[in-house]
N, C-alpha and C. Protein backbone atom coordinates (compact mmCIF):
# COMPACT_ATOMS: atom_id res chain seq x y z
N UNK A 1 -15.94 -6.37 -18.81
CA UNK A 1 -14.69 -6.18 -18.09
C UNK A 1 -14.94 -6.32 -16.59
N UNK A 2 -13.71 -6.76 -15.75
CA UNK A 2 -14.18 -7.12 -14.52
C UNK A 2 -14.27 -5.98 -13.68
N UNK A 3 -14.43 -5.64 -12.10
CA UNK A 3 -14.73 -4.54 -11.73
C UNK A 3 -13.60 -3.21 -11.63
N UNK A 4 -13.57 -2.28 -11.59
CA UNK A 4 -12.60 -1.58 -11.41
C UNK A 4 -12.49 -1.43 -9.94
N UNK A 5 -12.72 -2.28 -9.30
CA UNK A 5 -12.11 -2.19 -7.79
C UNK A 5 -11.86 -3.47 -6.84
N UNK A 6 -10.85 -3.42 -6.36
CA UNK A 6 -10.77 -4.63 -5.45
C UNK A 6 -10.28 -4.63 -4.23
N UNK A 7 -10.85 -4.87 -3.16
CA UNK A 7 -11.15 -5.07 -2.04
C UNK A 7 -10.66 -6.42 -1.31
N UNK A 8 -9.33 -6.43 -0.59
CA UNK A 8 -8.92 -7.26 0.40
C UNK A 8 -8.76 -7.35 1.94
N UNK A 9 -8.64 -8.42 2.72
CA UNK A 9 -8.87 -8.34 3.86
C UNK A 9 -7.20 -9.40 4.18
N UNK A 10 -6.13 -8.66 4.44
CA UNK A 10 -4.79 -9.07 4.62
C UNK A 10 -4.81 -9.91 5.96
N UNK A 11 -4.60 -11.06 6.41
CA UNK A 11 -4.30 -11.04 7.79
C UNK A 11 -3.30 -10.64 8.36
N UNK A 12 -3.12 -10.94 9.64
CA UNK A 12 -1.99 -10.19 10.63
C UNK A 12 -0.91 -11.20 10.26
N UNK A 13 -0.52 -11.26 9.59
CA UNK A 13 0.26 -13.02 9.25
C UNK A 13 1.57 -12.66 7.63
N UNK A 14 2.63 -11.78 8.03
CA UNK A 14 3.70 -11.92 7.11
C UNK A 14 3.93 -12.86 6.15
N UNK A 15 3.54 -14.43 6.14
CA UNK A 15 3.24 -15.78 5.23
C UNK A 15 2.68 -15.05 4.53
N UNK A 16 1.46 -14.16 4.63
CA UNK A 16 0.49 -13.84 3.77
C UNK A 16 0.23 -12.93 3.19
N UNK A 17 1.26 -12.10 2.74
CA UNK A 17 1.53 -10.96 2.77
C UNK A 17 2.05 -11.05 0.87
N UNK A 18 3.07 -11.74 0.37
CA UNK A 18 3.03 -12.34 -1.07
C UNK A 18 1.78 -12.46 -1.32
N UNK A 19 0.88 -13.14 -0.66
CA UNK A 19 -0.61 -13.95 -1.26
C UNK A 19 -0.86 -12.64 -2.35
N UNK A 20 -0.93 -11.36 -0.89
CA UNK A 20 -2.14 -10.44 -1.27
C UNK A 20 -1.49 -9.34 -2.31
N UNK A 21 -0.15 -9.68 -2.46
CA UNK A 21 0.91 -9.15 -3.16
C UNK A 21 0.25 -9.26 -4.77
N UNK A 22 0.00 -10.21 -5.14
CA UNK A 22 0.14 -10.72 -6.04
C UNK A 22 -1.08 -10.85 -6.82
N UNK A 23 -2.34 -10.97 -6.01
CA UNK A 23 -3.77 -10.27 -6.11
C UNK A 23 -3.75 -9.21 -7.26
N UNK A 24 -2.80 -8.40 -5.82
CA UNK A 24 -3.32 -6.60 -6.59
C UNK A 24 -2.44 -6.39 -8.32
N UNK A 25 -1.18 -7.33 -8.17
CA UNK A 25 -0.83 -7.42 -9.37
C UNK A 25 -1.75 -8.08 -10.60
N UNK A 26 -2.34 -8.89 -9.99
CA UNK A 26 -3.47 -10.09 -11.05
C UNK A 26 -4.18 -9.06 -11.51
N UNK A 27 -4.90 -8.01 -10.66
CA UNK A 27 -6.09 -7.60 -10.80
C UNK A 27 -5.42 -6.08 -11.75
N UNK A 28 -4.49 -5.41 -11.28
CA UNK A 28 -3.85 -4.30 -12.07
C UNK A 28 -3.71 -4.81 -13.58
N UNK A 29 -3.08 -6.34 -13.65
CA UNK A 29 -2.46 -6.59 -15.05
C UNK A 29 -3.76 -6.73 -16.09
N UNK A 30 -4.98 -7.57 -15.56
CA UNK A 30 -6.17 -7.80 -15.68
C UNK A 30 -6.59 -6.16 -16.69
N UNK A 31 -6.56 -5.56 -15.48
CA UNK A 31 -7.42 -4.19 -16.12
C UNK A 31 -5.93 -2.89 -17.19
N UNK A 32 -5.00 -3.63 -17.83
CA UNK A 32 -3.97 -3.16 -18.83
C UNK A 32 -3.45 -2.17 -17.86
N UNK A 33 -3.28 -1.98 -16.68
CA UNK A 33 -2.03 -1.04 -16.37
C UNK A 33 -0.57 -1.24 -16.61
N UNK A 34 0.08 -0.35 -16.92
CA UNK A 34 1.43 -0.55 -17.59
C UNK A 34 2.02 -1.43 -16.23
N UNK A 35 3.38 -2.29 -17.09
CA UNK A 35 3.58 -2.87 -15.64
C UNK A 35 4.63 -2.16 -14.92
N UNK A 36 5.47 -0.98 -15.09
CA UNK A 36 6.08 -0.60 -14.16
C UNK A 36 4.96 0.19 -12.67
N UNK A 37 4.13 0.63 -13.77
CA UNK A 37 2.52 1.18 -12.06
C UNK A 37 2.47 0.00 -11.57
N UNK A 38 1.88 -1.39 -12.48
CA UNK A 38 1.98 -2.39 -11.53
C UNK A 38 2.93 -2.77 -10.45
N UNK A 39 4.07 -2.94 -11.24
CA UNK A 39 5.42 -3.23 -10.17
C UNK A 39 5.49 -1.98 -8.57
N UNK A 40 5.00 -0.95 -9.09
CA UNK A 40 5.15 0.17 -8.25
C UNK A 40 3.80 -0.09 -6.82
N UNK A 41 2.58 -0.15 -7.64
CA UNK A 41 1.31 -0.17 -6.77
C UNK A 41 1.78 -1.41 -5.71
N UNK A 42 1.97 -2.94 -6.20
CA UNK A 42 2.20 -3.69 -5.91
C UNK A 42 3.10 -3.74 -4.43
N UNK A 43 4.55 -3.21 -4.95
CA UNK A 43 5.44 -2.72 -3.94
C UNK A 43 5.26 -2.33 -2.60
N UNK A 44 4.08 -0.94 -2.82
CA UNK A 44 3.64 0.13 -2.24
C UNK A 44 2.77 -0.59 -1.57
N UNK A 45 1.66 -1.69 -1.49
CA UNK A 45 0.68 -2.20 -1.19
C UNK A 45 1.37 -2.75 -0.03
N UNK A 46 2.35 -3.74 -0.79
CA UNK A 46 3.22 -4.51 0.08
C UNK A 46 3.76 -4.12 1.21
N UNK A 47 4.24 -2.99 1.26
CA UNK A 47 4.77 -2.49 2.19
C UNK A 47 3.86 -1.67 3.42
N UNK A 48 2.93 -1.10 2.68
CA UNK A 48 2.24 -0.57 3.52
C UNK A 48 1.13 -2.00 4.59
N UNK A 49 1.14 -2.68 3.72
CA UNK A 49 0.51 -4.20 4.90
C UNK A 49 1.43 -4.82 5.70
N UNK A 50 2.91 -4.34 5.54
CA UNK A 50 3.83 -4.99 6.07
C UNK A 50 4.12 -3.88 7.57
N UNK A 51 4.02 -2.72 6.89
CA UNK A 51 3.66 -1.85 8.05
C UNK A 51 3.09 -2.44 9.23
N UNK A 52 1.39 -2.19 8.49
CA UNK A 52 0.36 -2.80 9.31
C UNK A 52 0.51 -3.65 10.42
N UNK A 53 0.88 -5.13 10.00
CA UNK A 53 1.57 -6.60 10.88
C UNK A 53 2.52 -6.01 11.79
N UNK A 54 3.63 -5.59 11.15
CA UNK A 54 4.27 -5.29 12.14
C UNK A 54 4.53 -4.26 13.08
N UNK A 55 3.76 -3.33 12.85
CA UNK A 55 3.34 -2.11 14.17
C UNK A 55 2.52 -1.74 14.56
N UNK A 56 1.34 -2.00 14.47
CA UNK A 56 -0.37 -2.01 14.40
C UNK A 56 -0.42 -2.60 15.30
N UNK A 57 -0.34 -4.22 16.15
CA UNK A 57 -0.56 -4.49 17.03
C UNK A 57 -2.04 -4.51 16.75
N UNK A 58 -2.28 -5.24 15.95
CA UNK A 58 -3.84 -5.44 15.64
C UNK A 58 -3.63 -6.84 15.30
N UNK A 59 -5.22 -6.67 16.09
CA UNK A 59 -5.64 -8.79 16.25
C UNK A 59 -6.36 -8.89 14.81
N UNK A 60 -6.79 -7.81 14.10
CA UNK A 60 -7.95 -8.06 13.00
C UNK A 60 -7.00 -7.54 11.67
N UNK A 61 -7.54 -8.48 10.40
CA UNK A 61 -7.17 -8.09 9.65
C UNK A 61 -6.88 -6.56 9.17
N UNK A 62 -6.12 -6.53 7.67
CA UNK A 62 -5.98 -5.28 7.60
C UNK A 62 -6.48 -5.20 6.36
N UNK A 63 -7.00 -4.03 6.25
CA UNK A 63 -8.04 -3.71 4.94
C UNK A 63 -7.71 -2.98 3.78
N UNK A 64 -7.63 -3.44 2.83
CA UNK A 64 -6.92 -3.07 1.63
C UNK A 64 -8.02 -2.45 0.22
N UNK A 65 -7.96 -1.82 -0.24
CA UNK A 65 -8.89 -1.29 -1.33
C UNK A 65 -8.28 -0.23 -2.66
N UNK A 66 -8.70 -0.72 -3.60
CA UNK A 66 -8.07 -0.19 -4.98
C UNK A 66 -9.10 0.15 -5.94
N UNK A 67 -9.49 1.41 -6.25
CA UNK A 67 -10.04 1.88 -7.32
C UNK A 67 -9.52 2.33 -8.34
N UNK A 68 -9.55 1.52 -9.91
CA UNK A 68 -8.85 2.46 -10.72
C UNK A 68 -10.04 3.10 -11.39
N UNK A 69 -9.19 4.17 -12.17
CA UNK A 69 -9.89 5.29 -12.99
C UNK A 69 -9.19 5.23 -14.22
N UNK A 70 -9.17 6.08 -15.15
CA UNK A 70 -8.68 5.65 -16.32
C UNK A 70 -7.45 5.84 -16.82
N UNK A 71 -6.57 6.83 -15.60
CA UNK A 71 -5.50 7.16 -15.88
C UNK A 71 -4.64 6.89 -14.58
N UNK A 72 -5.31 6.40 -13.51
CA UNK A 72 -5.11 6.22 -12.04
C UNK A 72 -5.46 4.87 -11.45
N UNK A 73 -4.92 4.57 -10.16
CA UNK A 73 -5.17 3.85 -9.13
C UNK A 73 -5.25 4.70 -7.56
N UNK A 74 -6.77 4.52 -6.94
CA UNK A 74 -5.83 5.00 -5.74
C UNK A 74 -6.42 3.60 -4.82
N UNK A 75 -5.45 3.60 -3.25
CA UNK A 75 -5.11 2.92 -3.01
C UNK A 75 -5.80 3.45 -0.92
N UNK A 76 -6.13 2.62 -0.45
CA UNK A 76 -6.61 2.85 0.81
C UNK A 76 -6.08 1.81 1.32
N UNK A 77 -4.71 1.63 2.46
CA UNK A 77 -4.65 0.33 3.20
C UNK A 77 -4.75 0.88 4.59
N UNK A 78 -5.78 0.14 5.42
CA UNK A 78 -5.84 0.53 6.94
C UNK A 78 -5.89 -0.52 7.72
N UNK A 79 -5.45 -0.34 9.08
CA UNK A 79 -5.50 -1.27 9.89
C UNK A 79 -6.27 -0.78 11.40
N UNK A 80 -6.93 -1.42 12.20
CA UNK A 80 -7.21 -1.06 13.46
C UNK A 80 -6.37 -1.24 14.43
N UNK A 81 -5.01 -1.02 14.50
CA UNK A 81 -4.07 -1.24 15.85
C UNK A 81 -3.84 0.30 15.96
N UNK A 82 -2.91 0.59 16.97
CA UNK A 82 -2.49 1.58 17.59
C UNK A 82 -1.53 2.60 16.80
N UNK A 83 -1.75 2.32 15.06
CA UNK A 83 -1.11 3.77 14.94
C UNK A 83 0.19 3.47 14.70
N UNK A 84 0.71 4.01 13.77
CA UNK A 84 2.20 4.33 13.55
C UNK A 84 2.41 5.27 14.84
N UNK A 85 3.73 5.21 15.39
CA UNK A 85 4.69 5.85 16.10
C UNK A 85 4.68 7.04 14.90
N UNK A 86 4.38 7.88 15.46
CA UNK A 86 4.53 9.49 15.02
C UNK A 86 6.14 9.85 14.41
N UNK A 87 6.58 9.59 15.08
CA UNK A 87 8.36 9.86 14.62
C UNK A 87 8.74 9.08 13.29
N UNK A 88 7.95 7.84 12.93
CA UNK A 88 8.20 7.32 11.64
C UNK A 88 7.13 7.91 10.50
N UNK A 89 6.69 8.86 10.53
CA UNK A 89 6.43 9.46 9.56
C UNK A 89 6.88 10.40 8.60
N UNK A 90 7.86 10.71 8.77
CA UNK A 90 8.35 11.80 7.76
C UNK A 90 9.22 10.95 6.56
N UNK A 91 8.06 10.80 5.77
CA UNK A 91 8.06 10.33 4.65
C UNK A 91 9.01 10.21 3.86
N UNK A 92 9.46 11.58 3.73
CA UNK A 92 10.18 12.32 2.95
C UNK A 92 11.93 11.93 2.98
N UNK A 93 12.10 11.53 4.44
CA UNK A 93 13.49 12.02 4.84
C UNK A 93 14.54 10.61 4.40
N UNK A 94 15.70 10.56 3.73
CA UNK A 94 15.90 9.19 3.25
C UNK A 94 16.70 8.37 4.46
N UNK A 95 16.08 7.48 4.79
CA UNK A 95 16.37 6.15 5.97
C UNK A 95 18.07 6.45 5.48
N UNK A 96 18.80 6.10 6.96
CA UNK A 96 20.38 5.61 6.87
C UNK A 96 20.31 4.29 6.03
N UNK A 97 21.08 4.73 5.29
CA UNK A 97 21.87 3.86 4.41
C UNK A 97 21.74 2.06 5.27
N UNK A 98 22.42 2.09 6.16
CA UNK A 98 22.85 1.08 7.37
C UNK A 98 21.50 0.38 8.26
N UNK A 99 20.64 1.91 8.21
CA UNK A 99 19.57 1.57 8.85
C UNK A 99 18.57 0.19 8.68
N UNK A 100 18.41 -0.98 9.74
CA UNK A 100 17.76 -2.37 9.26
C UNK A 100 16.46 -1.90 8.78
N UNK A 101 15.63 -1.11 8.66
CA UNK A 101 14.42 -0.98 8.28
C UNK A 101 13.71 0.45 8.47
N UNK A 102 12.43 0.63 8.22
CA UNK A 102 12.16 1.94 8.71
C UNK A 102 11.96 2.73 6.92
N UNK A 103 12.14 1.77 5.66
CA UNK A 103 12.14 2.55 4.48
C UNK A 103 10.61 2.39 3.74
N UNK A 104 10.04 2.24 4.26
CA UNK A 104 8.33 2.24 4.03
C UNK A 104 7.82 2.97 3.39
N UNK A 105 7.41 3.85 4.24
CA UNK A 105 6.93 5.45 3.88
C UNK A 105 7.96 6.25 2.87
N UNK A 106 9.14 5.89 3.45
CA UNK A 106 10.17 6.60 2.16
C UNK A 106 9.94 5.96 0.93
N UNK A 107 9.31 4.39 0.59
CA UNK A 107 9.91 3.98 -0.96
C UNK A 107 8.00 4.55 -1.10
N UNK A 108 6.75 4.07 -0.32
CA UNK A 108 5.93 4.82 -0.97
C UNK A 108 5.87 6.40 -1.28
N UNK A 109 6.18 7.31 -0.52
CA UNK A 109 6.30 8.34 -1.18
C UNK A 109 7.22 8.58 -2.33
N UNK A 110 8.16 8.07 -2.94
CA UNK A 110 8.73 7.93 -4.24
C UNK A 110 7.99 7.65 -4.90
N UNK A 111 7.14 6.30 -4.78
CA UNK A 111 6.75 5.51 -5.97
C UNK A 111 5.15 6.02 -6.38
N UNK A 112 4.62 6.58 -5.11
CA UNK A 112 3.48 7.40 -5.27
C UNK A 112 3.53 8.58 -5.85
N UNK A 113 2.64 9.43 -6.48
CA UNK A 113 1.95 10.00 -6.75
C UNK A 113 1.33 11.00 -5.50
N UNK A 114 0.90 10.47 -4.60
CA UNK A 114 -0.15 11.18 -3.64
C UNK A 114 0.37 9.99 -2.44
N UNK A 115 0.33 10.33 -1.09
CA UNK A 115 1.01 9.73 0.00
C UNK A 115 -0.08 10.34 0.85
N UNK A 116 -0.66 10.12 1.77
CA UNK A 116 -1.25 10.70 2.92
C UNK A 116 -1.51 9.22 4.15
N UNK A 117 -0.70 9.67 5.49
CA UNK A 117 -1.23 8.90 6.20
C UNK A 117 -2.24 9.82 7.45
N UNK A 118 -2.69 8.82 7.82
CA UNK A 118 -3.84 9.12 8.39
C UNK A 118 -3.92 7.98 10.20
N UNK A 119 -4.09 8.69 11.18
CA UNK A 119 -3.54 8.06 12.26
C UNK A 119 -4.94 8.84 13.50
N UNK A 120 -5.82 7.25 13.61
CA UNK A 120 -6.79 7.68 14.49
C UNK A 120 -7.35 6.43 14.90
N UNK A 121 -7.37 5.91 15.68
CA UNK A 121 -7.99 4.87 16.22
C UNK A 121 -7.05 3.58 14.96
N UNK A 122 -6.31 3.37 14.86
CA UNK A 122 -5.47 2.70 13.50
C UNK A 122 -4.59 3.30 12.56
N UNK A 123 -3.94 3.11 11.50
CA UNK A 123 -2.99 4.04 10.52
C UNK A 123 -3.98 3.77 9.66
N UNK A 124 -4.41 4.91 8.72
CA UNK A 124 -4.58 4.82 7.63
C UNK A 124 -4.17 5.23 6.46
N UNK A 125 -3.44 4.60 5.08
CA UNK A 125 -2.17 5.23 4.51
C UNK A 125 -3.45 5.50 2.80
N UNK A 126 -3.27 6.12 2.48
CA UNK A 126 -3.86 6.65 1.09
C UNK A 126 -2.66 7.18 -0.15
N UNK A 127 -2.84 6.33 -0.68
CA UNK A 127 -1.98 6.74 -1.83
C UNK A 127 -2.54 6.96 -3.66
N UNK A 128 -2.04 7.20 -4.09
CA UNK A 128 -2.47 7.31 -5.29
C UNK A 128 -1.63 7.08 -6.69
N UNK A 129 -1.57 6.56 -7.64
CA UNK A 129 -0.47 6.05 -8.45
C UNK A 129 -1.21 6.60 -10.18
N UNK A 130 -0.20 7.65 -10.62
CA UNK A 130 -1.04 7.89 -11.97
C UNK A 130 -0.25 7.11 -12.74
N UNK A 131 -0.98 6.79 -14.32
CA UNK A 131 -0.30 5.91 -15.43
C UNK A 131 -1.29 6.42 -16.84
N UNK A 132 -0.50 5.97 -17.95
CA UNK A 132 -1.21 6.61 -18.92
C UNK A 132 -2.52 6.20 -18.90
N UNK A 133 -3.49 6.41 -20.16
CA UNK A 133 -4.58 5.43 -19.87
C UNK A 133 -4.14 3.96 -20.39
N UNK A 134 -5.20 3.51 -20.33
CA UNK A 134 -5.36 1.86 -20.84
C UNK A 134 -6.34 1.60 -22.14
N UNK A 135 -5.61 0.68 -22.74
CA UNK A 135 -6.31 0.10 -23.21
C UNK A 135 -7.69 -0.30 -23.08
């Protein structure tokens, strides 16, 4: 069986952002996770690299990493730019309806399991996604 972990390097580049989309789906479907975790991890990945590009203000890629376990995925996406704006963190709170954007952190904390960001020299977002086991 192939490894239970996979390791990407996103560029700063929205074009490329499907690419790496679709990876983490290959590699989830690969190792029998149900596909609504897939559809979910996937999402969550997505968004959190979309983060990255667009508020990071980072020249260097952004670093992506997935370990599953037998009933789990967790999920590490970080970038080296300047950090989420502090005020867009509350995860929790649901974006205006109207509002053009800003629903990030709100659809990963739904779709997660475990949410933690992490803000120090870059954002770093940690999530975690449980599912039955696998096959």
């Amino acid at each position: 069986m192939a490894s239970p972990e996979l390791r990407l390097c996103v560029p700063i580049d929205v074009a490329r952002l499907e690419e790496s989309r679709e990876e983490v789906r290959l590699f989830l479907q690969a190792h029998g996770v149900d596909e609504e975790a897939v559809h979910d991890v996937s999402l969550c990945v997505h968004e959190a690299c979309a983060n990255a590009i667009e508020h990071s203000r980072s020249t260097t890629d952004v670093d992506v990493e997935l370990h599953l376990e037998e009933a789990s995925v967790s999920i590490v996406v970080a970038d080296k730019g300047l950090g989420l704006d502090l005020e867009l963190l509350d995860q929790h709170s649901k974006p205006e309806l109207l509002q053009p954007g800003g629903r990030g952190l709100y659809v990963m904390a739904c779709l997660m399991d475990e949410l933690e960001v992490h803000i120090d020299g870059g954002t770093e977002i940690r999530m975690q996604k449980l599912f039955g086991p696998r096959p």
